[in-house]
N, C-alpha and C. Protein backbone atom coordinates (compact mmCIF):
# COMPACT_ATOMS: atom_id res chain seq x y z
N UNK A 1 -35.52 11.08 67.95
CA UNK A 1 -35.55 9.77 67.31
C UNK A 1 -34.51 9.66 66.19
N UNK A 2 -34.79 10.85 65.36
CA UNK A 2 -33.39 10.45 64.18
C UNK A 2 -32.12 10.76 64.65
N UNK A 3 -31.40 11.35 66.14
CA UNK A 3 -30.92 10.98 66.45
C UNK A 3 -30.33 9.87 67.05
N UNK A 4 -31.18 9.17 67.77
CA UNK A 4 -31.04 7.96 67.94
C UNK A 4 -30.63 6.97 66.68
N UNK A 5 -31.09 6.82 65.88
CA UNK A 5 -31.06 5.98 64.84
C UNK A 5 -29.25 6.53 64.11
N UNK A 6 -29.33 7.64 63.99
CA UNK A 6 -28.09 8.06 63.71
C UNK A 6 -26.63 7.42 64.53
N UNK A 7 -26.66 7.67 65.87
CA UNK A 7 -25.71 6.96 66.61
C UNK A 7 -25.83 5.73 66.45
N UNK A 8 -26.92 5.15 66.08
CA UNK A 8 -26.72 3.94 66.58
C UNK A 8 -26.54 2.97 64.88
N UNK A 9 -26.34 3.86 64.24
CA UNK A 9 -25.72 3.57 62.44
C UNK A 9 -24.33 3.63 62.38
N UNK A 10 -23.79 4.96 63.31
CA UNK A 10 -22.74 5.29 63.13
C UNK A 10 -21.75 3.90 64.01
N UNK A 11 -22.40 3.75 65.56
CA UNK A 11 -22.01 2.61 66.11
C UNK A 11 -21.76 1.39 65.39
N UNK A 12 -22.96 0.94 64.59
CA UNK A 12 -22.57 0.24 63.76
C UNK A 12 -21.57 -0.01 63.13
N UNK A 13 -21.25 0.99 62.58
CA UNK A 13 -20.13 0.93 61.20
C UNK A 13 -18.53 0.98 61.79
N UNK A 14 -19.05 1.30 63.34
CA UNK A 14 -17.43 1.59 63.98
C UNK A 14 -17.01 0.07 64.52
N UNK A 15 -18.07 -0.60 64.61
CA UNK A 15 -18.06 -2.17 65.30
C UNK A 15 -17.72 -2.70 64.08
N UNK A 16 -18.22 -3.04 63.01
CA UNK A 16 -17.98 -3.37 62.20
C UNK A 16 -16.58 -3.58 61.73
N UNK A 17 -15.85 -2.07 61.69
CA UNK A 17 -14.67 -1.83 61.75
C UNK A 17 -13.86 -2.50 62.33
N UNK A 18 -13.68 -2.41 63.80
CA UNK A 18 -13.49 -3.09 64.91
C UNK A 18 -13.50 -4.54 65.31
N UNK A 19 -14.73 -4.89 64.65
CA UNK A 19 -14.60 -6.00 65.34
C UNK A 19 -14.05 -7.09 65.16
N UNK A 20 -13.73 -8.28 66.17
CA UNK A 20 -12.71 -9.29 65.95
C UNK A 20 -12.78 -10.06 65.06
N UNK A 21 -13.45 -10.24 64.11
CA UNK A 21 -13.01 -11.48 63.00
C UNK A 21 -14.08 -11.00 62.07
N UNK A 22 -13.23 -11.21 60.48
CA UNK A 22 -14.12 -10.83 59.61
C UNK A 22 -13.59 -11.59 58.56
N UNK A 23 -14.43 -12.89 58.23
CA UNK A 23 -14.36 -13.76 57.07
C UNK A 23 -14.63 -13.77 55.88
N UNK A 24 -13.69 -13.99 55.03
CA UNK A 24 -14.09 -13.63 53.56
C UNK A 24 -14.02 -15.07 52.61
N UNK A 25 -15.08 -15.52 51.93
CA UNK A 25 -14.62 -16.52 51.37
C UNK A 25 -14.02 -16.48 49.91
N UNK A 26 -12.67 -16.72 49.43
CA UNK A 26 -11.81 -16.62 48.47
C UNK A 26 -12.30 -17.46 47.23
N UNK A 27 -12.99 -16.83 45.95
CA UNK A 27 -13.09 -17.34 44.89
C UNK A 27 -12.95 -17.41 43.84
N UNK A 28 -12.46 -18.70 43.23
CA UNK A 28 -11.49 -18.69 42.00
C UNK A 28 -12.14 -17.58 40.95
N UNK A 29 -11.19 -16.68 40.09
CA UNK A 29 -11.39 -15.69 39.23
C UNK A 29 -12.66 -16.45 38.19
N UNK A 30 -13.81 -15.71 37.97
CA UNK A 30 -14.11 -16.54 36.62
C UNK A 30 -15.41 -17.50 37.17
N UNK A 31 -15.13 -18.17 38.08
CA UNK A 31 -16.42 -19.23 38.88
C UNK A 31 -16.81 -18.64 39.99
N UNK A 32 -17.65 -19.42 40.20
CA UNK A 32 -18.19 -19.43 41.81
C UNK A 32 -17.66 -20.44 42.65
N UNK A 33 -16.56 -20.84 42.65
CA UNK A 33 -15.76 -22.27 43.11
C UNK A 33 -14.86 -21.58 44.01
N UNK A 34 -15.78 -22.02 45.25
CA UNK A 34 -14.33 -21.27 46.46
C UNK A 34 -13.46 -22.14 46.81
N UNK A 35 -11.62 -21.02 46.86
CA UNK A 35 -10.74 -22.03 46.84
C UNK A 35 -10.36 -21.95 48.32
N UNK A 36 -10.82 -21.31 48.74
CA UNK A 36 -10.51 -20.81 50.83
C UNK A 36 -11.14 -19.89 51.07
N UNK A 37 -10.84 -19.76 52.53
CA UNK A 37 -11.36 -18.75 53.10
C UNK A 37 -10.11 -17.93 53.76
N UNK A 38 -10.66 -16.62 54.68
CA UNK A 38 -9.33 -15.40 55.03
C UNK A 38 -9.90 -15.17 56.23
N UNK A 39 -9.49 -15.21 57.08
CA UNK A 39 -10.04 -14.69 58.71
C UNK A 39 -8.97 -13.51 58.93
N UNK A 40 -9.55 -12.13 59.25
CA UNK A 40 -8.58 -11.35 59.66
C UNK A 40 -9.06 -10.83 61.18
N UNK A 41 -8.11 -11.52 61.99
CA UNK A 41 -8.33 -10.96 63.47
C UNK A 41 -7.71 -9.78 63.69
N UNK A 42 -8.56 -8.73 63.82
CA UNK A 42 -8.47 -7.08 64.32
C UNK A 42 -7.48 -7.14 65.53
N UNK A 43 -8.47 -7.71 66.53
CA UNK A 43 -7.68 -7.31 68.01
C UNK A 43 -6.36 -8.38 68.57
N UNK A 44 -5.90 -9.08 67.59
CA UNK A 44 -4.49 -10.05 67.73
C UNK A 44 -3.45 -9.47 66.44
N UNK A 45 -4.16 -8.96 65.89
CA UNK A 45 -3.89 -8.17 64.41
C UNK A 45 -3.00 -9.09 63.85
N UNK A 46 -3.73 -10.20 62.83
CA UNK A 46 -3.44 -11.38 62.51
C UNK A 46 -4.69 -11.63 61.06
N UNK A 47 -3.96 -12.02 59.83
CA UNK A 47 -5.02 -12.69 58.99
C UNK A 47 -4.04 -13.93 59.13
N UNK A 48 -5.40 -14.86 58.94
CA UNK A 48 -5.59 -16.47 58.73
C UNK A 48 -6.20 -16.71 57.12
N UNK A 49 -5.55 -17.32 56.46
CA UNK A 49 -5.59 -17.92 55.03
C UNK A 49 -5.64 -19.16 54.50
N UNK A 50 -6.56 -20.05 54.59
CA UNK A 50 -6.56 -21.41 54.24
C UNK A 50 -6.92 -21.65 52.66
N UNK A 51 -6.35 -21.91 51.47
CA UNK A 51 -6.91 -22.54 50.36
C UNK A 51 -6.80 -23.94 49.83
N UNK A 52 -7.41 -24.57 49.32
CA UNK A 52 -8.01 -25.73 50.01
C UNK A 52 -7.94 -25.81 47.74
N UNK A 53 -6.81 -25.96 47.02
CA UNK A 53 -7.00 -26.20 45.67
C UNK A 53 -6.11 -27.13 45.16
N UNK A 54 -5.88 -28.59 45.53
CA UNK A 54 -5.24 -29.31 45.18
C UNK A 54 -3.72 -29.19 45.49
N UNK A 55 -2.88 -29.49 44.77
CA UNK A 55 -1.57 -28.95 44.98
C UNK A 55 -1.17 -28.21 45.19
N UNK A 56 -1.89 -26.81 44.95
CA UNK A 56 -1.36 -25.63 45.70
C UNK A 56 -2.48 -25.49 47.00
N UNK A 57 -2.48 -26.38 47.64
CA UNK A 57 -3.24 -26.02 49.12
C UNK A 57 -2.59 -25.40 50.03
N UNK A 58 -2.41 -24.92 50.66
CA UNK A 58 -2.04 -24.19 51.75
C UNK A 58 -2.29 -23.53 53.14
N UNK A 59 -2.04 -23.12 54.15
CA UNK A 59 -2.51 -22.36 55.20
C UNK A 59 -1.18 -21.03 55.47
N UNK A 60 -1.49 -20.04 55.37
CA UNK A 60 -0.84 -19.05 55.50
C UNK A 60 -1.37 -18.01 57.04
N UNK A 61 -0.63 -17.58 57.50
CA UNK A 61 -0.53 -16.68 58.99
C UNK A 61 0.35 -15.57 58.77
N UNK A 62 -0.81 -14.74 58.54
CA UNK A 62 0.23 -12.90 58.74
C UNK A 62 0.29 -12.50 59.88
N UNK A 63 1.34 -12.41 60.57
CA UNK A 63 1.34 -12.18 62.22
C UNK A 63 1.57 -10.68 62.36
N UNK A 64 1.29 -9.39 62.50
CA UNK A 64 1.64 -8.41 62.36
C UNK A 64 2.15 -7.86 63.58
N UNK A 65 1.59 -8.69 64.33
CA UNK A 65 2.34 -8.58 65.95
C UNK A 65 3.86 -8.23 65.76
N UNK A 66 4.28 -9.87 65.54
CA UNK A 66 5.59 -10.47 65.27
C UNK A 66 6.47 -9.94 64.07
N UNK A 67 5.77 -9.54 63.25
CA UNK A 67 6.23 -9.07 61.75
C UNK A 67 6.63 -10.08 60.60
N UNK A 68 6.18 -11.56 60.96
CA UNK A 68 6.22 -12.04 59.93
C UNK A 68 5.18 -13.57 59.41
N UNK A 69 5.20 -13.75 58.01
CA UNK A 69 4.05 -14.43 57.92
C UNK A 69 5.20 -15.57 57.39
N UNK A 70 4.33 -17.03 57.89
CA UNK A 70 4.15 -18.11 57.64
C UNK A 70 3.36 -18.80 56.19
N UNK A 71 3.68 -19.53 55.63
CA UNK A 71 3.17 -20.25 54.72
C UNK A 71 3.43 -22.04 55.09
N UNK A 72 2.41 -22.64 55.37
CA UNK A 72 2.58 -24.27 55.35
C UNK A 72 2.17 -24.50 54.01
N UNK A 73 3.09 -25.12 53.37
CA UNK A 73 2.69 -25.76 51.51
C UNK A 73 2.69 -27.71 51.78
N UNK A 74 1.22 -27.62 51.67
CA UNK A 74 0.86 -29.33 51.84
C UNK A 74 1.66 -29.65 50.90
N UNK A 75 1.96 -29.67 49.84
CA UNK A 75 2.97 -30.00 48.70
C UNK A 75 4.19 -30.65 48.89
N UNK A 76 4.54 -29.33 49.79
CA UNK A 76 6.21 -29.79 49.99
C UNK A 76 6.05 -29.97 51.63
N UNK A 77 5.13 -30.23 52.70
CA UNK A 77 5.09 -30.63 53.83
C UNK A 77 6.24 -29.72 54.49
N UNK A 78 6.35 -28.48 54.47
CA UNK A 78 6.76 -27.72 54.76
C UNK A 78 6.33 -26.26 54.71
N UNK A 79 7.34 -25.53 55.77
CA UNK A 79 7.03 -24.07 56.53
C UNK A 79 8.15 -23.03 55.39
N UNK A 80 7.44 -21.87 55.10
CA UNK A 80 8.24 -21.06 54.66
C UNK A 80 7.71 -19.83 55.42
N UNK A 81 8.58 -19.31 56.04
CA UNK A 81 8.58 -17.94 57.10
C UNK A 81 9.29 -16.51 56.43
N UNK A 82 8.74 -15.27 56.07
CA UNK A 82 9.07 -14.41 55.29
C UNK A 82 8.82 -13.06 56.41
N UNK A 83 9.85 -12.11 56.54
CA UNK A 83 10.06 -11.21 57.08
C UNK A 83 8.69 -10.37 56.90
N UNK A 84 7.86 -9.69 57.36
CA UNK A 84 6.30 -8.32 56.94
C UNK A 84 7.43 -7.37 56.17
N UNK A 85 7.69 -6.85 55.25
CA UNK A 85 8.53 -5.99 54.38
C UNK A 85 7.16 -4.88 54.34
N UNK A 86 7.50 -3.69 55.03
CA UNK A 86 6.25 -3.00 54.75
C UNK A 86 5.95 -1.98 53.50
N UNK A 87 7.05 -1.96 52.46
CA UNK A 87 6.95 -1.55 51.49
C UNK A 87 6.29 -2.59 50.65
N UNK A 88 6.26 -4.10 50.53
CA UNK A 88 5.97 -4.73 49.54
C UNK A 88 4.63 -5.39 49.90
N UNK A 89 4.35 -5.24 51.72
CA UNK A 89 2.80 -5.98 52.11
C UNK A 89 2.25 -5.57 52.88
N UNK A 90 1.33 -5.36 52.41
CA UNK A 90 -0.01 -4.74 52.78
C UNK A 90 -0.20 -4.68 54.15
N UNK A 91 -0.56 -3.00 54.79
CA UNK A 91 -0.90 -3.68 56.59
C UNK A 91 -2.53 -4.63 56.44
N UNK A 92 -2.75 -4.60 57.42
CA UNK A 92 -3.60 -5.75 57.98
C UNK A 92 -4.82 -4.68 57.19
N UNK A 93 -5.45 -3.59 57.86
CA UNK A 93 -6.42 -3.13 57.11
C UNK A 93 -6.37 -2.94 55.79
N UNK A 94 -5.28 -2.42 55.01
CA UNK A 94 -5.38 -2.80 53.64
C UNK A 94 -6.10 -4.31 53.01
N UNK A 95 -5.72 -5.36 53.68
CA UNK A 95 -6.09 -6.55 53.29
C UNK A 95 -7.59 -6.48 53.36
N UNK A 96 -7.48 -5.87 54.59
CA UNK A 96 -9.30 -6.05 54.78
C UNK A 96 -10.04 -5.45 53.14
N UNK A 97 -9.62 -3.81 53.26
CA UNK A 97 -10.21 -3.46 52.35
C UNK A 97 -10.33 -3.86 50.73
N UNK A 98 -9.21 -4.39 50.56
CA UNK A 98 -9.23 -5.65 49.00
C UNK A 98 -9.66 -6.67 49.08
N UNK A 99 -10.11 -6.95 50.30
CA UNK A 99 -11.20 -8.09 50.40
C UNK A 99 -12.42 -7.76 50.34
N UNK A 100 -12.76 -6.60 50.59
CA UNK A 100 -13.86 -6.30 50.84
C UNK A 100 -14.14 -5.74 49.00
N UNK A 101 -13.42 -4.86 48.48
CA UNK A 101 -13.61 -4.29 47.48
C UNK A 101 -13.66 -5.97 46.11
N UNK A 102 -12.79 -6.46 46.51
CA UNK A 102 -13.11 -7.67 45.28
C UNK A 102 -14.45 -8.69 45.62
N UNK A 103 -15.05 -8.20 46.44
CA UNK A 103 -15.95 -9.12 47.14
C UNK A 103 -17.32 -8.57 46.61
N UNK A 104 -17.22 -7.09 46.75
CA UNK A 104 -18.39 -5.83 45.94
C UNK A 104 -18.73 -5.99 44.31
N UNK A 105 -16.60 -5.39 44.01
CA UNK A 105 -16.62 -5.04 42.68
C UNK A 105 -17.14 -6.39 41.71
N UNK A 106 -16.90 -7.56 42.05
CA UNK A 106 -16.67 -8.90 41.35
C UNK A 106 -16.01 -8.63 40.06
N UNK A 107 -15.07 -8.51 40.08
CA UNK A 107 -14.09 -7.99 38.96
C UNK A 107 -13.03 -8.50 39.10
N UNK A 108 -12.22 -9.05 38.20
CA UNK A 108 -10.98 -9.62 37.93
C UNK A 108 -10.10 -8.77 37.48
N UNK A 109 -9.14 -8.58 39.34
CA UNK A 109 -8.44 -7.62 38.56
C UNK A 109 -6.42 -8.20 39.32
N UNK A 110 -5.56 -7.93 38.64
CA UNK A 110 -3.99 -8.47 39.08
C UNK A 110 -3.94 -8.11 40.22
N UNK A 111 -3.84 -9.11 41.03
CA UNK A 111 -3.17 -8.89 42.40
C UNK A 111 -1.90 -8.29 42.83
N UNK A 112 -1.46 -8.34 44.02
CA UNK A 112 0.01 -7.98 43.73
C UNK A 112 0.55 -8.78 44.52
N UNK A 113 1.89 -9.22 43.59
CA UNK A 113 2.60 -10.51 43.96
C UNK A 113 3.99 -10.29 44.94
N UNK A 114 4.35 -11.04 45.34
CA UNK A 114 5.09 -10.69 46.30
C UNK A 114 5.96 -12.53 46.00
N UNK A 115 7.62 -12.10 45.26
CA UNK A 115 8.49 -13.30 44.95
C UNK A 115 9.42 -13.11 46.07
N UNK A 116 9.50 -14.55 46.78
CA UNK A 116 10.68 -14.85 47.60
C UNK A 116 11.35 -16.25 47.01
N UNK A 117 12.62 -16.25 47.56
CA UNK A 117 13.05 -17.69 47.57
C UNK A 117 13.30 -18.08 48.62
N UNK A 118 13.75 -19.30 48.38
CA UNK A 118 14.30 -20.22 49.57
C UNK A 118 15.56 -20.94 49.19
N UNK A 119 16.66 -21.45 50.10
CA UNK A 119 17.63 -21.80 49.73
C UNK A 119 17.44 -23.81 49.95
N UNK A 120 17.07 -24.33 49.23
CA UNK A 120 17.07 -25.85 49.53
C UNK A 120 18.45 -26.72 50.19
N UNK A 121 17.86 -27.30 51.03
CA UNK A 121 18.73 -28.26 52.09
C UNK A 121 19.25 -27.07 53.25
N UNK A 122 18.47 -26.12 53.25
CA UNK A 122 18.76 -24.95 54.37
C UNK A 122 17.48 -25.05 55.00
N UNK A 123 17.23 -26.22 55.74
CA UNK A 123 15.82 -26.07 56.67
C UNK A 123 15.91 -26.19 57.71
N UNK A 124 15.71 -25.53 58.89
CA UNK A 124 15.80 -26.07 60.30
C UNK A 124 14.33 -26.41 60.92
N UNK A 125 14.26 -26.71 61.89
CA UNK A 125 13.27 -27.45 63.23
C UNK A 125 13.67 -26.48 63.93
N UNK A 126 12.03 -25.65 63.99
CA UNK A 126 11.77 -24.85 64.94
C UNK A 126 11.96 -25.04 66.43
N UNK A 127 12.88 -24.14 66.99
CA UNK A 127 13.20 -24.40 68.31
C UNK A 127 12.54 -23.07 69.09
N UNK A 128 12.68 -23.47 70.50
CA UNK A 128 12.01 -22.43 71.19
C UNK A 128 12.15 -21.12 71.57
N UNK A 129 13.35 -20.43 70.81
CA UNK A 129 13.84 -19.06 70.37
C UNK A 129 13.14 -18.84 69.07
N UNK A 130 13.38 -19.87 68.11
CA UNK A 130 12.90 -19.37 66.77
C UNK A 130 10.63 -19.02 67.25
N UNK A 131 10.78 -20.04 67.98
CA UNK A 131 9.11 -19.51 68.35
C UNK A 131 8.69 -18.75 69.09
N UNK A 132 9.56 -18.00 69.86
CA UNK A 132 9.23 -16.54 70.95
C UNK A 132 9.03 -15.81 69.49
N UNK A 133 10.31 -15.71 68.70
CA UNK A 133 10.49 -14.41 67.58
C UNK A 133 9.38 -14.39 66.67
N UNK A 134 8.62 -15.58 66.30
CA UNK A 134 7.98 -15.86 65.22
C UNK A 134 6.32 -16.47 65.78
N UNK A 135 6.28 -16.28 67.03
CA UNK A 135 5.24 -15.91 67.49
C UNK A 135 3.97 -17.47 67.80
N UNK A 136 2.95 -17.67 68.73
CA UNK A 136 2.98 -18.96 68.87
C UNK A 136 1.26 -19.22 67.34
N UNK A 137 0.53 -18.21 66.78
CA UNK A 137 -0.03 -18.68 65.58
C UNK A 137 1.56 -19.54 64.90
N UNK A 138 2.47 -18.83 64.41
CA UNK A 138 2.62 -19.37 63.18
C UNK A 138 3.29 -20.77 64.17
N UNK A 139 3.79 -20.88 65.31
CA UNK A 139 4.61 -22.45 66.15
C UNK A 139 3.05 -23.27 65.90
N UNK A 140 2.14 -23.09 66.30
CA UNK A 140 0.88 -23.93 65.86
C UNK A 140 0.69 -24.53 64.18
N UNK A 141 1.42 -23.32 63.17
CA UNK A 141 1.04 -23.41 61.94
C UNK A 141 2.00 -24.68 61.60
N UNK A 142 3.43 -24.48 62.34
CA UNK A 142 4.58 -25.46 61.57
C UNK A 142 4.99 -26.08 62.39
N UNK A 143 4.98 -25.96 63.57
CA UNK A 143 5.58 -27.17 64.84
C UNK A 143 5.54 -28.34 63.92
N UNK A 144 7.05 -28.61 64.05
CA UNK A 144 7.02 -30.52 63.68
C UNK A 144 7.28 -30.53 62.25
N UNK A 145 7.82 -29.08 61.43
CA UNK A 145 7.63 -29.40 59.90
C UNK A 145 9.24 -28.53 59.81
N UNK A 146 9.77 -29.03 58.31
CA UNK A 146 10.86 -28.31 57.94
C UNK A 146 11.04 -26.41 57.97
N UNK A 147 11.68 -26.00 58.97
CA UNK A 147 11.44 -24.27 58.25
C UNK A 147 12.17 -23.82 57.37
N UNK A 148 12.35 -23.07 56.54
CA UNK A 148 13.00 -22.54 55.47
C UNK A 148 12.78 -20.74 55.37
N UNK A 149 13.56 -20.40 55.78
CA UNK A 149 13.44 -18.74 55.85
C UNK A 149 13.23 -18.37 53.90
N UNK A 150 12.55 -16.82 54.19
CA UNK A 150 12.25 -16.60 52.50
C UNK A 150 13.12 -15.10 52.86
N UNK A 151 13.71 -14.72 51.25
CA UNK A 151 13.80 -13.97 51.17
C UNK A 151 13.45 -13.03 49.86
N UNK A 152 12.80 -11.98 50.02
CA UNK A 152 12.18 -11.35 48.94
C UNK A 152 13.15 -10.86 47.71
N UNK A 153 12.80 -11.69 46.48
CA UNK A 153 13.62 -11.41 44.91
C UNK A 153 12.95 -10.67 44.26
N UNK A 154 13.49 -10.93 42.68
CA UNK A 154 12.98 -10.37 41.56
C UNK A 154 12.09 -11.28 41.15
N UNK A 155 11.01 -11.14 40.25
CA UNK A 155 10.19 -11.97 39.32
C UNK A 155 11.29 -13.04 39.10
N UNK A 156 10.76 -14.30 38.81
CA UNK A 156 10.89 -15.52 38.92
C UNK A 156 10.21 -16.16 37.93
N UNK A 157 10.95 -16.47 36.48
CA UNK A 157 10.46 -17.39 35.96
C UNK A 157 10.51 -19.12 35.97
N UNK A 158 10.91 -19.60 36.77
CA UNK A 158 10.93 -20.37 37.34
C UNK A 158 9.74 -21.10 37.86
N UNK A 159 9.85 -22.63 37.96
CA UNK A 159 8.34 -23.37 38.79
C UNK A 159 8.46 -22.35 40.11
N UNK A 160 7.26 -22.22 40.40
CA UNK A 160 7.67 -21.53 42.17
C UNK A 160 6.34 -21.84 42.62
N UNK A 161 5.80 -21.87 43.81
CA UNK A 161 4.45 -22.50 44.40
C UNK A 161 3.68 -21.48 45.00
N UNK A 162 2.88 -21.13 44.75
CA UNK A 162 2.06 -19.89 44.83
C UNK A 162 1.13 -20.30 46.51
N UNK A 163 1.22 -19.39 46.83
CA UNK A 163 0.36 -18.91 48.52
C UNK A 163 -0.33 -17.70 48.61
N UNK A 164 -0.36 -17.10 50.07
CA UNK A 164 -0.56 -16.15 50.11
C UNK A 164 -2.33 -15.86 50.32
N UNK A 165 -2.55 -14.69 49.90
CA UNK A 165 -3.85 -14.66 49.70
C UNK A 165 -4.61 -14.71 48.37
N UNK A 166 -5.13 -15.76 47.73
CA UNK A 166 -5.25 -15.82 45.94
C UNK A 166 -6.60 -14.64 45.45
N UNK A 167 -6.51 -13.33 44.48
CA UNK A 167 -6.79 -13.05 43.76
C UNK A 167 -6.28 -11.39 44.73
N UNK A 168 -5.91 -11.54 45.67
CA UNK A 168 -5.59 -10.07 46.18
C UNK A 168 -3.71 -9.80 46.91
N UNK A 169 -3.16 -11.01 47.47
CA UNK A 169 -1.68 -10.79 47.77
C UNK A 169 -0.91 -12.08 47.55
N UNK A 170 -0.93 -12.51 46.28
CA UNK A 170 0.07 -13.85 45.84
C UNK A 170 1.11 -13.79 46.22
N UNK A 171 1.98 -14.87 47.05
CA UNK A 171 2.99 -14.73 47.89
C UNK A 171 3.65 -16.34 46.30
N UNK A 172 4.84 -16.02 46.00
CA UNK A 172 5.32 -16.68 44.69
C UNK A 172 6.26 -17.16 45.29
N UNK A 173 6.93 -18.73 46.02
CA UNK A 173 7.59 -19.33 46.60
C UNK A 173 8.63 -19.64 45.49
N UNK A 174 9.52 -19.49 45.48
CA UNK A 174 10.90 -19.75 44.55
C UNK A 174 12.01 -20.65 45.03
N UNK A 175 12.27 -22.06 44.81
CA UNK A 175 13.94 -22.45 45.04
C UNK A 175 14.99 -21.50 44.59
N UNK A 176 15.97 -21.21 45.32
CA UNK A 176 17.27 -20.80 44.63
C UNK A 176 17.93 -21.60 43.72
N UNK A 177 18.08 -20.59 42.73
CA UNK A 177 19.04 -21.69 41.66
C UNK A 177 20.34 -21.06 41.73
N UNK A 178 21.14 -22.21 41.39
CA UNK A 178 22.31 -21.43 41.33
C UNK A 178 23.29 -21.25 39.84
C-alpha cells in the first residue's frame, strides 16, 4: 500500500511538471490587483503573457520553438519581435519556476529587465517568410500590425514601454535616439 501511494505521489509531481499548461495569475507588487495572466505551454514550449493595465497593456509570446518573442503594445498598435538571447532570457522552465517561487514567497523582489530598442519609421508588414521564421503564435499575435525588429541595449533612461512578464522578466521597449 505505501508503495502504491508513493508512485502514485511521485506520478504526480512528474505530471505536474509536464503537463501542458500552467497558469499563473500576475499581481501588481504591493496589492492584490491582478494585472494579467502567463500561460506557459510545456509541450509547444511557448509562454503566453497578457497584462491587461491601462497603457501599458499588452500581449507578449515567447516562442522557444522559433527563438523569438513577440510583444503587441495596445499603445502604440504595434508588434515588436526580439531575437531569445539565451544569456539575457530565461529558458521556458526558468520562467516557470519564478512564477512559481513569487507566487509562494509573496515577496517583492527586482525582476530582471531585459532593454531593447527599436529604430522608428523602420516597420514592416509581416509577410509570409517573415512568418515561417517567426512562427504562426506570434503571425496570430501581429498579423495586420506594424513590425519593428528589437535589438538588445544598455539601460535606457529614456520614456521606453515596459512588457514582458511584470514582476519576474520586464522586457523595456526603447525608441532609438539619435
Amino acid at each position: 500500500f505505501l508503495l502504491q501511494v508513493a508512485v502514485l505521489v511521485l506520478l504526480g509531481v512528474f505530471w505536474t511538471q509536464t503537463s501542458a499548461l500552467n497558469v499563473s495569475r500576475l499581481i501588481k507588487p504591493g496589492t492584490n490587483y491582478v494585472t494579467g495572466t502567463m500561460t506557459i505551454h510545456n509541450e509547444e514550449n511557448m509562454v503566453e503573457v497578457h497584462v491587461r493595465s491601462g497603457v501599458y497593456s499588452s500581449d507578449t509570446i515567447f516562442d522557444y520553438s522559433h527563438g523569438y518573442i513577440a510583444t503587441r503594445l495596445f499603445s502604440r498598435n504595434a508588434c515588436f519581435i526580439l531575437k531569445i538571447n539565451k544569456e539575457s532570457i530565461p529558458e521556458l522552465q526558468e520562467i516557470g519556476r519564478l512564477a512559481f517561487e513569487k507566487k509562494t514567497m509573496k515577496t517583492i523582489y527586482s525582476p530582471h529587465n531585459v532593454w531593447a530598442q527599436f529604430q522608428s519609421g523602420r516597420s514592416l508588414f509581416g509577410r509570409i517568410r517573415d512568418w515561417i521564421v517567426y512562427g504562426k503564435p506570434i503571425e496570430k499575435l501581429c498579423s495586420g500590425l506594424p513590425l519593428y525588429k528589437l535589438v538588445e541595449t544598455q539601460r535606457n533612461e529614456h520614456a521606453c514601454a515596459s512588457a514582458g512578464i511584470p514582476s519576474i522578466l520586464g522586457i523595456k521597449i526603447c525608441e532609438k535616439v539619435n
